[in-house]
Protein backbone atom coordinates (compact mmCIF):
# COMPACT_ATOMS: atom_id res chain seq x y z
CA UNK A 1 8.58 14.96 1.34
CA UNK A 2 10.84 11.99 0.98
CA UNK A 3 9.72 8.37 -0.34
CA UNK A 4 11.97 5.63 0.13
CA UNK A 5 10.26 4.69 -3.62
CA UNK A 6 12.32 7.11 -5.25
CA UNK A 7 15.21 4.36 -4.86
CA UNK A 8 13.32 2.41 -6.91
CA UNK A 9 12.70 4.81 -9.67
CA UNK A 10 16.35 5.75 -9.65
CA UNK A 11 17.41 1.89 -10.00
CA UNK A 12 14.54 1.92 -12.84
CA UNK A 13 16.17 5.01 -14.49
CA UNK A 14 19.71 3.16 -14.69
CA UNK A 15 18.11 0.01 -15.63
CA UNK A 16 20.15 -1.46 -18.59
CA UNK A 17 17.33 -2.64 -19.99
CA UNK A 18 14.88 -0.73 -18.75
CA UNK A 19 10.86 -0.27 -20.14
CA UNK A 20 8.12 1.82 -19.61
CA UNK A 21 7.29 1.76 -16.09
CA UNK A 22 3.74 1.80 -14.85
CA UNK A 23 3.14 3.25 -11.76
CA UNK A 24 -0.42 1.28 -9.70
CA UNK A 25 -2.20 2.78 -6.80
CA UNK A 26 -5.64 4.35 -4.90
CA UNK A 27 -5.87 7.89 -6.24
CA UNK A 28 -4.17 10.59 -4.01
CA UNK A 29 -1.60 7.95 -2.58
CA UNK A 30 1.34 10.51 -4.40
CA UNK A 31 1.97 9.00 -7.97
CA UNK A 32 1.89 12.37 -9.81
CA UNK A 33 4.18 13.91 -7.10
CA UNK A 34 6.38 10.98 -7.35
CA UNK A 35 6.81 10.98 -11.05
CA UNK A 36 7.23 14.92 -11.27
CA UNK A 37 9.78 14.96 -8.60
CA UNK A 38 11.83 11.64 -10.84
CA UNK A 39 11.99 14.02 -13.61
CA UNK A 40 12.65 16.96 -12.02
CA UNK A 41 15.49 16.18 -9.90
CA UNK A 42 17.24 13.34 -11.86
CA UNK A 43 16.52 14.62 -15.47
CA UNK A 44 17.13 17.55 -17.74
CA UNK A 45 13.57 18.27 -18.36
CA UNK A 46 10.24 16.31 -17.89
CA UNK A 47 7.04 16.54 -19.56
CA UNK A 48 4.09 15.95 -18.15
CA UNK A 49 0.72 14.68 -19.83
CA UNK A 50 -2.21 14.08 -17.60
CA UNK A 51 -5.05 12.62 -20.09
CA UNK A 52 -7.69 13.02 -17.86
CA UNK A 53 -7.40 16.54 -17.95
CA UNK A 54 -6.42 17.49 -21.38
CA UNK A 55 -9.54 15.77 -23.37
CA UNK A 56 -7.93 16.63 -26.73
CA UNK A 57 -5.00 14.26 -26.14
CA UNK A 58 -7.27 11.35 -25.29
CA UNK A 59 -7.23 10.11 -28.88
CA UNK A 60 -3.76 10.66 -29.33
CA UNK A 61 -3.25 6.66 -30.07
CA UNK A 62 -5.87 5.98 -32.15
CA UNK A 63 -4.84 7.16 -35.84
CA UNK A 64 -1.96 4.50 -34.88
CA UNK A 65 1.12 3.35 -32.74
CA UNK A 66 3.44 5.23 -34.22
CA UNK A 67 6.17 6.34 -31.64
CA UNK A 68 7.88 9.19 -33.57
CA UNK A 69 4.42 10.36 -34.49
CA UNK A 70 2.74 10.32 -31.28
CA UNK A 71 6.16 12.15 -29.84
CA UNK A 72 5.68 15.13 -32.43
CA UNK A 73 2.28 16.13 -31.24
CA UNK A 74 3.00 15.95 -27.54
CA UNK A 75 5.70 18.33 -28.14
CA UNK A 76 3.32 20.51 -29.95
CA UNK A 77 0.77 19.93 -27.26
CA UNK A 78 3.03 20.91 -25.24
CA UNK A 79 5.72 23.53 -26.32
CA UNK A 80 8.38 20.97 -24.94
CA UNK A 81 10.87 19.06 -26.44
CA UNK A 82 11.10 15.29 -25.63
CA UNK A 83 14.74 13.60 -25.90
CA UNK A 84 15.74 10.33 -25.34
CA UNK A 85 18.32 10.16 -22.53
CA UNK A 86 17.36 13.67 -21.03
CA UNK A 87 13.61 13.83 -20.66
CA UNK A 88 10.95 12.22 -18.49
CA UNK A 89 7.82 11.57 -20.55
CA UNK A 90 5.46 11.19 -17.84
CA UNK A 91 1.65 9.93 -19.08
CA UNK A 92 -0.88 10.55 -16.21
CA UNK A 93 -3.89 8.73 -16.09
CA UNK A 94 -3.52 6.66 -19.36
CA UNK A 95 -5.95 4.65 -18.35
CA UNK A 96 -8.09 7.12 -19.66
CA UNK A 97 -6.59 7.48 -23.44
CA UNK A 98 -8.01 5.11 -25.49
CA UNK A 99 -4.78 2.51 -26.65
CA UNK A 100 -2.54 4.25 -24.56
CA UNK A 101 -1.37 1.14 -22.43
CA UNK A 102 -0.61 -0.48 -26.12
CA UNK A 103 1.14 2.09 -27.05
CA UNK A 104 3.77 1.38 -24.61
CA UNK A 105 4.83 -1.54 -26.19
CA UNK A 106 5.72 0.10 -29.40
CA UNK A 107 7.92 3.01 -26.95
CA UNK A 108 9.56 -0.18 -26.00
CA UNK A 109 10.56 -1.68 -29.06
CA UNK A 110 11.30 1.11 -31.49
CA UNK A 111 12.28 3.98 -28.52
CA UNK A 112 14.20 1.86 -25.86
CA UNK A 113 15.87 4.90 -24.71
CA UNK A 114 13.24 7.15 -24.20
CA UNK A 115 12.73 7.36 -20.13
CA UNK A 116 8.57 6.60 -19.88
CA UNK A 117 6.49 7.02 -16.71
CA UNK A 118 2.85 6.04 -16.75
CA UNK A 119 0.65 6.03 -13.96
CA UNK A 120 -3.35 5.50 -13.63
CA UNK A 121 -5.95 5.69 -10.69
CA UNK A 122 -7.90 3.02 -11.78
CA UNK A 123 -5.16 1.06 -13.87
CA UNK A 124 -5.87 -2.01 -11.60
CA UNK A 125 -9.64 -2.39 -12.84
CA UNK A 126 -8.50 -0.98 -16.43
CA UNK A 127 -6.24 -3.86 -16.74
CA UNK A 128 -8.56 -6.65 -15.38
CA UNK A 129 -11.29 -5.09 -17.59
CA UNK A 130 -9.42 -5.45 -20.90
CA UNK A 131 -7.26 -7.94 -22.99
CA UNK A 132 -4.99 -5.86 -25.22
CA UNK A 133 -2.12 -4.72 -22.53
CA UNK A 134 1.57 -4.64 -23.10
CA UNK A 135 2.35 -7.58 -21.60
CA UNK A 136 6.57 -8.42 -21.04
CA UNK A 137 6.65 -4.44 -22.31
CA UNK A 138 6.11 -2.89 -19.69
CA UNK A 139 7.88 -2.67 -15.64
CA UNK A 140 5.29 -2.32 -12.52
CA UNK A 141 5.68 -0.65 -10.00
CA UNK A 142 3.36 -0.07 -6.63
CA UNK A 143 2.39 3.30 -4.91
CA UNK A 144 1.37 3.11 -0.93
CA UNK A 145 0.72 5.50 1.53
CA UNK A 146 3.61 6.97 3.33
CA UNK A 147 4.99 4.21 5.67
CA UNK A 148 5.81 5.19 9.47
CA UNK A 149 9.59 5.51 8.26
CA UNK A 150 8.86 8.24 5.84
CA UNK A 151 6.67 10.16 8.43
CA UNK A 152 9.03 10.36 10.64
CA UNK A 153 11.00 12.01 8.09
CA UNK A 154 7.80 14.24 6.60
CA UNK A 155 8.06 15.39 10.35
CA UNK A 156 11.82 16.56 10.18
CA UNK A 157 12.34 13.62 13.02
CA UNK A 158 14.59 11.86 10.41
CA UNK A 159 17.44 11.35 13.06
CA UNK A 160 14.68 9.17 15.17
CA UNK A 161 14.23 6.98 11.39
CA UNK A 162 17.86 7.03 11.27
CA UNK A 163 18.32 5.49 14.85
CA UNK A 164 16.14 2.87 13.96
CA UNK A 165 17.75 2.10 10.60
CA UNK A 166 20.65 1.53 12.81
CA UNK A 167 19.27 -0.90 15.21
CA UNK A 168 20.83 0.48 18.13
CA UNK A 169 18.17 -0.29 20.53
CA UNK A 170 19.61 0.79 23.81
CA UNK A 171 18.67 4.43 22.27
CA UNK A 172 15.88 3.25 20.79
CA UNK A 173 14.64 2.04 24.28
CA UNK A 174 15.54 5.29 25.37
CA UNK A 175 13.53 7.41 23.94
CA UNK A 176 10.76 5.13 23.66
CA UNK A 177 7.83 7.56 25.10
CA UNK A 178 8.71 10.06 21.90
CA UNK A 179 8.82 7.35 19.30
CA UNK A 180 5.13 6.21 20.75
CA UNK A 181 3.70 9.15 21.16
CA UNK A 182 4.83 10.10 17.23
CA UNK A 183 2.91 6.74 16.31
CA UNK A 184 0.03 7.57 18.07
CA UNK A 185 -0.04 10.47 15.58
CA UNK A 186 0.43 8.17 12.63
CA UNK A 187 -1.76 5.82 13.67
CA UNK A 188 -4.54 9.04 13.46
CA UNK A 189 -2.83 11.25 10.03
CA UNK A 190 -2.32 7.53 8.46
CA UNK A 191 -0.02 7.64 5.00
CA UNK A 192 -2.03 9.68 2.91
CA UNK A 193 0.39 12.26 0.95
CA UNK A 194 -1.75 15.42 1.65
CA UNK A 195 -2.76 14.55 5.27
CA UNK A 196 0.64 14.06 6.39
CA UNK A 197 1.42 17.47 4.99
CA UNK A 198 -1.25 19.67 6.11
CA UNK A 199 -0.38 17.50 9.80
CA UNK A 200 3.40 18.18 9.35
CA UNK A 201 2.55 22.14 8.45
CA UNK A 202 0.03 22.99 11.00
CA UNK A 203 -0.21 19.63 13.57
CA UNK A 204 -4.00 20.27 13.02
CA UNK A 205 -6.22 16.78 13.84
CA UNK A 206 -9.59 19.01 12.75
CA UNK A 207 -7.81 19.79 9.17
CA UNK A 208 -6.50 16.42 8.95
CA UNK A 209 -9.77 14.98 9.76
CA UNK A 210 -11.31 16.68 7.26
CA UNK A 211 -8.76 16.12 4.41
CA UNK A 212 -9.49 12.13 5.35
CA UNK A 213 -13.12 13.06 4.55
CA UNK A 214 -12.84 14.33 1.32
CA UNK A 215 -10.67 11.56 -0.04
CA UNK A 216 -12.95 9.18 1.13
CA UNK A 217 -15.44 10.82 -0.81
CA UNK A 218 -13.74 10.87 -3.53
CA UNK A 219 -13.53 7.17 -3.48
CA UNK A 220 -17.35 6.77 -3.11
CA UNK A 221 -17.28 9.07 -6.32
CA UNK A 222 -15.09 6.79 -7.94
CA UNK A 223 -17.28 4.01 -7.22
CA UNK A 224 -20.45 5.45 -9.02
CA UNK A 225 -18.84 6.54 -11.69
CA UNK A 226 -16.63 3.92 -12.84
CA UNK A 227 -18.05 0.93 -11.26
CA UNK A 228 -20.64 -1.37 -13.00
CA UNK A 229 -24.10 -0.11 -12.06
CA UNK A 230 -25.01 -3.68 -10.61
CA UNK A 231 -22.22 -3.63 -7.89
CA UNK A 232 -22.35 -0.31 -6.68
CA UNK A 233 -23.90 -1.01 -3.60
CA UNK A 234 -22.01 -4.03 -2.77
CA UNK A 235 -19.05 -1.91 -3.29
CA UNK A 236 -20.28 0.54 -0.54
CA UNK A 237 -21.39 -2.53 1.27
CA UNK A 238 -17.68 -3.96 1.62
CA UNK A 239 -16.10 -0.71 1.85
CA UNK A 240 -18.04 0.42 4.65
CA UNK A 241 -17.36 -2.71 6.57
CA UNK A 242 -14.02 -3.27 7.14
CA UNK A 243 -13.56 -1.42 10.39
CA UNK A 244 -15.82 -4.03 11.68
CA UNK A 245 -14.59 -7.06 10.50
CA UNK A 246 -11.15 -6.38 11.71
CA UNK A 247 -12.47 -5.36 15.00
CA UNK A 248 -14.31 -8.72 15.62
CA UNK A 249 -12.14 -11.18 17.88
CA UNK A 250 -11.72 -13.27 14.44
CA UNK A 251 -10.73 -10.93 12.13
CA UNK A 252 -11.69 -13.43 9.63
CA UNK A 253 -13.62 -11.63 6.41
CA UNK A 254 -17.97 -13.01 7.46
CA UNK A 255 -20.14 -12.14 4.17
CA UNK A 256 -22.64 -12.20 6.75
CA UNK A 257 -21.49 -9.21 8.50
CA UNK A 258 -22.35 -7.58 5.72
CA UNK A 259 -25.93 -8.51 5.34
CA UNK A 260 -27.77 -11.49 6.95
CA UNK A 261 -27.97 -14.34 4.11
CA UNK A 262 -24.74 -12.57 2.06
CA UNK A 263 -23.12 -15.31 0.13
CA UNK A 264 -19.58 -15.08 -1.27
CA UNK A 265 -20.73 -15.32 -5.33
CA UNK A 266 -22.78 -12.22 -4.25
CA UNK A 267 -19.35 -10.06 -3.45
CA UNK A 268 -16.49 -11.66 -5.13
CA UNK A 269 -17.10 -9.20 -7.80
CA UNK A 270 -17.02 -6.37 -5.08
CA UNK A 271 -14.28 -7.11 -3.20
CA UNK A 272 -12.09 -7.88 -6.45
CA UNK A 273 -13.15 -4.49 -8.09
CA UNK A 274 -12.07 -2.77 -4.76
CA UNK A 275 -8.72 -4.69 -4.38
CA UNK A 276 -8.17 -4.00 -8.06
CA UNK A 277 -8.40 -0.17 -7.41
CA UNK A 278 -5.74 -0.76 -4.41
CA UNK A 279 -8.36 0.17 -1.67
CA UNK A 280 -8.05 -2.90 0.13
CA UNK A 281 -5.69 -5.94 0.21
CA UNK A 282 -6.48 -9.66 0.50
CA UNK A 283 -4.48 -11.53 3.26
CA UNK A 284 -5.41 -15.45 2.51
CA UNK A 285 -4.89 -18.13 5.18
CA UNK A 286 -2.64 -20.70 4.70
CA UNK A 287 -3.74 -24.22 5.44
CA UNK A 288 -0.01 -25.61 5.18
CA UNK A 289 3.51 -24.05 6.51
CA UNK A 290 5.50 -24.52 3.54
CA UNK A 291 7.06 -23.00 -0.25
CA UNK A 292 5.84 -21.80 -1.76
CA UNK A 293 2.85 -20.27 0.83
CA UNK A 294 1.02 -19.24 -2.19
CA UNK A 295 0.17 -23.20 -3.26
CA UNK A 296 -1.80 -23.45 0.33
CA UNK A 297 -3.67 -20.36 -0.07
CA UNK A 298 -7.34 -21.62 0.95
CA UNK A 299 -9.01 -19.00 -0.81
CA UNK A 300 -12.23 -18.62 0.98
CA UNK A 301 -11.25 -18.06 3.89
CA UNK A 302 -9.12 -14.09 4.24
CA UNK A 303 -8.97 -10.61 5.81
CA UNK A 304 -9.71 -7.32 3.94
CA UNK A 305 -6.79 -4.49 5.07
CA UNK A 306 -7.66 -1.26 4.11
CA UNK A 307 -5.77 1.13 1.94
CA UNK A 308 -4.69 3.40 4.69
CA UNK A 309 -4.46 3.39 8.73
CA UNK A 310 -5.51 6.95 9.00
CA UNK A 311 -8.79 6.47 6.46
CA UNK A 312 -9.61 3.51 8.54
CA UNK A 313 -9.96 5.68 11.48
CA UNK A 314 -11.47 8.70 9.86
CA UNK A 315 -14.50 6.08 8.47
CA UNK A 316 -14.77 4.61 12.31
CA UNK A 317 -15.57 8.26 13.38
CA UNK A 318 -12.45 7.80 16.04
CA UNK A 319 -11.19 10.89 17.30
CA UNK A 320 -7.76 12.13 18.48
CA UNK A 321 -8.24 11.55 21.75
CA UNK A 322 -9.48 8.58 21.60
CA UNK A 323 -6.23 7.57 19.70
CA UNK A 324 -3.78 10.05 21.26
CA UNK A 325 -5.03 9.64 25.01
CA UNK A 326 -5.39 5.39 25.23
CA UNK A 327 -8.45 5.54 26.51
CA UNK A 328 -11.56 2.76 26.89
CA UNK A 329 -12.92 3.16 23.48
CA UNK A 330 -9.16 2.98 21.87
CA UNK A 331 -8.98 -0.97 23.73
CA UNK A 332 -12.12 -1.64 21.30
CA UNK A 333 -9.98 -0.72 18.14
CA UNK A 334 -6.35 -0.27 18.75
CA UNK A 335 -6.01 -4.27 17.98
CA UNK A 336 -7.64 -3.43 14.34
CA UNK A 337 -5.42 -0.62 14.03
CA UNK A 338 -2.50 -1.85 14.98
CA UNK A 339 -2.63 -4.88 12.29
CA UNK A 340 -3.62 -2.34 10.00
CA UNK A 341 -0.81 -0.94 10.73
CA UNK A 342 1.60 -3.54 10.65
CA UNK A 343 0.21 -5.05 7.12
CA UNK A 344 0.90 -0.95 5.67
CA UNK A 345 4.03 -1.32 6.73
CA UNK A 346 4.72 -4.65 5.04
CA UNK A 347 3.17 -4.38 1.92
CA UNK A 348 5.27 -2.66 0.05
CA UNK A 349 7.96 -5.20 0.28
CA UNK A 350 5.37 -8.41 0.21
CA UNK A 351 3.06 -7.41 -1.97
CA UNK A 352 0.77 -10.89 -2.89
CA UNK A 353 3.41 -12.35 -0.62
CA UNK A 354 1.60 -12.03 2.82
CA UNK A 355 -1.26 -14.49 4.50
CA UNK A 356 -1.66 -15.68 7.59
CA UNK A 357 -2.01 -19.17 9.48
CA UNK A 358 -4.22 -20.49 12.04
CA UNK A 359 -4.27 -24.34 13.66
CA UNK A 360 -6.83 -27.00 12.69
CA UNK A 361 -9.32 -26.08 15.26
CA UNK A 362 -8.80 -22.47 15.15
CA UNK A 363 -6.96 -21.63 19.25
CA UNK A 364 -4.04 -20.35 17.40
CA UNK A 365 -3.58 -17.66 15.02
CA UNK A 366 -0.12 -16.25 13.26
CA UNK A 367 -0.93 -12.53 11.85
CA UNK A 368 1.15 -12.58 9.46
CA UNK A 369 3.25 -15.27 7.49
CA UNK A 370 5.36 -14.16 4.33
CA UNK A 371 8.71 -15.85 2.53
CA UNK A 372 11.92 -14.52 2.27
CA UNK A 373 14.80 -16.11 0.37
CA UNK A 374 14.51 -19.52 1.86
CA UNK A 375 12.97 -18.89 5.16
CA UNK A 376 9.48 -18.66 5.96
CA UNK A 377 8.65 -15.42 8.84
CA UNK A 378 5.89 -15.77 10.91
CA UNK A 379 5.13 -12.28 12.83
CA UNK A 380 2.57 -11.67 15.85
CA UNK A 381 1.06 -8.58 15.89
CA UNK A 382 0.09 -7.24 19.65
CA UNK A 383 -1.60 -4.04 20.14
CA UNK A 384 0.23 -3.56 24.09
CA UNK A 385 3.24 -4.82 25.94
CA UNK A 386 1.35 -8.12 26.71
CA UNK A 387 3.98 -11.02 26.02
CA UNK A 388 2.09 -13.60 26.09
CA UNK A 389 2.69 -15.38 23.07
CA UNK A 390 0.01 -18.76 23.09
CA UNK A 391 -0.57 -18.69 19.87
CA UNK A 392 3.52 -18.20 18.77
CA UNK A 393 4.47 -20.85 21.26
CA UNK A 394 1.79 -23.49 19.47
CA UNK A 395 3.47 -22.39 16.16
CA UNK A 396 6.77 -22.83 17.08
CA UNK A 397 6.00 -26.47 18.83
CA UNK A 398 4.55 -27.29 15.20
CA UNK A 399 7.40 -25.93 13.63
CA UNK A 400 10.85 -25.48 15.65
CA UNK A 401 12.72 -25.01 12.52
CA UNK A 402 11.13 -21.52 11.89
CA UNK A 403 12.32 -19.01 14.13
CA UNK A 404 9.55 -16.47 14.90
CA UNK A 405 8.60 -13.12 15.46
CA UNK A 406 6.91 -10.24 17.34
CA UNK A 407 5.93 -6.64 17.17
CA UNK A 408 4.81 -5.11 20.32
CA UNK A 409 5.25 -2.16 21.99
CA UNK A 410 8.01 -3.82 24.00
CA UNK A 411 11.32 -3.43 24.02
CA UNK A 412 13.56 -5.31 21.62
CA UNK A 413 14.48 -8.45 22.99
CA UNK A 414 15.82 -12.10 20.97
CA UNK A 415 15.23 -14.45 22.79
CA UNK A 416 16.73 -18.36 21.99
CA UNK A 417 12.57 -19.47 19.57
CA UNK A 418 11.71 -15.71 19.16
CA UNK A 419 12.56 -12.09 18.34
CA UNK A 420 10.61 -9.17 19.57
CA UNK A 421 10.45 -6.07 17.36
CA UNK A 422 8.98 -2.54 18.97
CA UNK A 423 6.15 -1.77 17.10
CA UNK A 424 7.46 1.35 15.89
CA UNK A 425 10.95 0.26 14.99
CA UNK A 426 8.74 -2.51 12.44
CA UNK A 427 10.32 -0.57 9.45
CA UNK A 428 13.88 -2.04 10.76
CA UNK A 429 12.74 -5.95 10.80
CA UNK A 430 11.22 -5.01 6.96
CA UNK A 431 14.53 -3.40 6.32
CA UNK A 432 16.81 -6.08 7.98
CA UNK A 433 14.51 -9.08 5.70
CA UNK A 434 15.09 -7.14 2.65
């Protein structure tokens, strides 16, 4: 399986001044396989140390910080040796080592040259939980689902990711029917790691179903055991809703689509504990088109996107066909799953850097709005080949000096105000902005 990541973690390796690097993400999204495949194909040797599963390491930090010390009984732990310049000391789940996030900071100073990997299912609530953390000690990095590029590629179809990458879209247009009917498929297997390669080893939607299933339950697990008692249900509450609040017409986040009366001080603490385990992602509005977007956040009003296209479907109960064949019931959520789409596809190169706009008295919407370099992109998302672009056109009459943007299942076309991008050639317009 190939993830375009791995760029990242080779760049990080080379790194002049490189530190530990922390790897952030759901559980089962491919961290471990990410990190074991870093050491073994671009290192002499890695060694691998996954504290939730060896409880005798867990108080490995705690007699003190000591680098050289802390080294030692790995190595005895292990039977490996560790050397800087030729080993991958990869620390799974450190979240659950007591001091073991410190103890990065004291790798950094006094063993600059030893290559560290840490990674952590719940590092995102570990870190907003606590104050000791390494902070300037430490390099982040973020762990998604496999994007529609790297599915392609799971699926040995990498000439099709290839033609793309190229942007020759006379071929692209060409063989159009294939590259839609191998998104339908995404848009049911999603990104997940080990549903994309049970899918790409036996094409079965039953055993892919049912490996969507048991990660999702996983995830409920997670909830009761690591989440505070008094926001359990909340948790479940949100979590169980998002389907439905991107199906509505507004896809605006309603508190009381969750429960008649909900008020927002009664799920902040949900929704942030959720978005903190990267299960969802926060797309703000923008009340003002200009740099940076982040200063005209209005922060009550948002959309929840879900982790994963492919979970999404699997907790709406919608079935193969109803994906694979277009039929009635797909009208009534392709439009949810197509934005969920688009925002999986964007993330990993806007992370905090996406929101969306909408006019004063709400008869225009953009989907999604994100900066890059100096320009400001504003992208429609459409679910069909309908052109019709009302709410681009108000945008653009607001704002002529912004050229805008749309993914579709059209053809690519630039026109003289606006650029349309097939929606499964998005990976090239992400590619082509960064």
């Amino acid at each position: 399986m190939e993830r375009n990541l791995m760029i990242k973690l080779l760049q990080w390796k080379e790194a002049a001044h490189r530190k530990p690097l922390l790897l952030f993400g759901a559980r089962q999204v491919g961290k471990t396989w990410l990190m074991k495949s870093l050491g073994e194909l671009h290192f002499e040797n890695y060694v691998y140390v996954n504290f939730e599963k060896e409880a005798k390491l867990i108080t490995l930090f705690e007699g003190d910080y000591n680098p050289e010390r802390i080294i030692k009984l790995i190595e005895i732990q292990t039977q490996q040796k560790i050397q800087a310049g030729r080993t991958l000391l990869i620390l799974d789940e450190i979240q659950e080592a007591g001091g073991g996030l410190t103890s990065l900071k004291y790798f950094h100073e006094e063993m600059p040259d030893l290559h560290i990997v840490a990674a952590g299912s719940l590092m995102g609530i570990t870190i907003s939980q606590k104050t000791s953390f390494p902070v300037g000690k430490v390099d982040f990095q973020f762990v998604f689902p496999l994007s529609f590029d790297e599915f392609l590629k799971a699926k040995n179809r990498t000439d099709l990711a290839e033609l793309v990458y190229s942007g020759d879209w006379d071929a692209i247009a060409f063989l159009k029917e294939e590259f839609i009917h191998l998104l339908k498929q995404y848009f049911f297997v999603g990104g997940m790691p080990e549903a994309v390669s049970a899918f790409t080893e036996k094409s079965s939607y039953p055993e892919v179903r049912k490996i969507q299933n048991s990660i999702l339950k996983s995830y409920e697990l997670d909830f009761a055991k690591h989440a505070p008692g008094a926001i359990i249900q909340k948790i479940s509450l949100v979590w169980n809703n998002v389907l439905s609040q991107l199906s509505k017409e507004n896809k605006k986040f309603i508190y009381n689509v969750l429960r008649t009366g909900a008020r927002a001080r009664d799920y902040e603490i949900a929704i942030d504990w959720l978005q903190n385990y990267g299960l969802i992602h926060k797309i703000y509005c923008v009340n003002k088109v200009a740099k940076p977007l982040k200063s005209y956040r209005d922060v009550s009003t948002f959309k929840i996107y879900h982790l994963d296209v492919g979970l999404l479907g699997a907790m709406g109960g919608i079935s193969e066909k109803t994906i694979l064949e277009n039929d009635v019931l797909f009208q009534e959520f392709k439009g949810a799953l197509t934005e969920q789409f688009a925002i999986q596809q964007l993330l990993p190169f806007h992370l905090d850097n996406l929101h969306y706009w909408t006019n004063q008295n709400g008869s225009a919407e953009i989907d999604v709005l994100f900066e890059h370099g100096h320009s400001i992109v504003p992208l429609e998302v459409k679910a069909s080949e309908n052109l019709r672009s009302k709410s681009l056109r108000t945008f653009f009459a607001k704002h002529p000096e912004i050229r805008c943007y749309r993914t579709s299942m059209s053809n690519y076309r630039n026109e003289d105000w606006l650029t349309n991008i097939p929606l499964y050639a998005l990976f090239y317009f992400v590619g082509s902005k960064d």
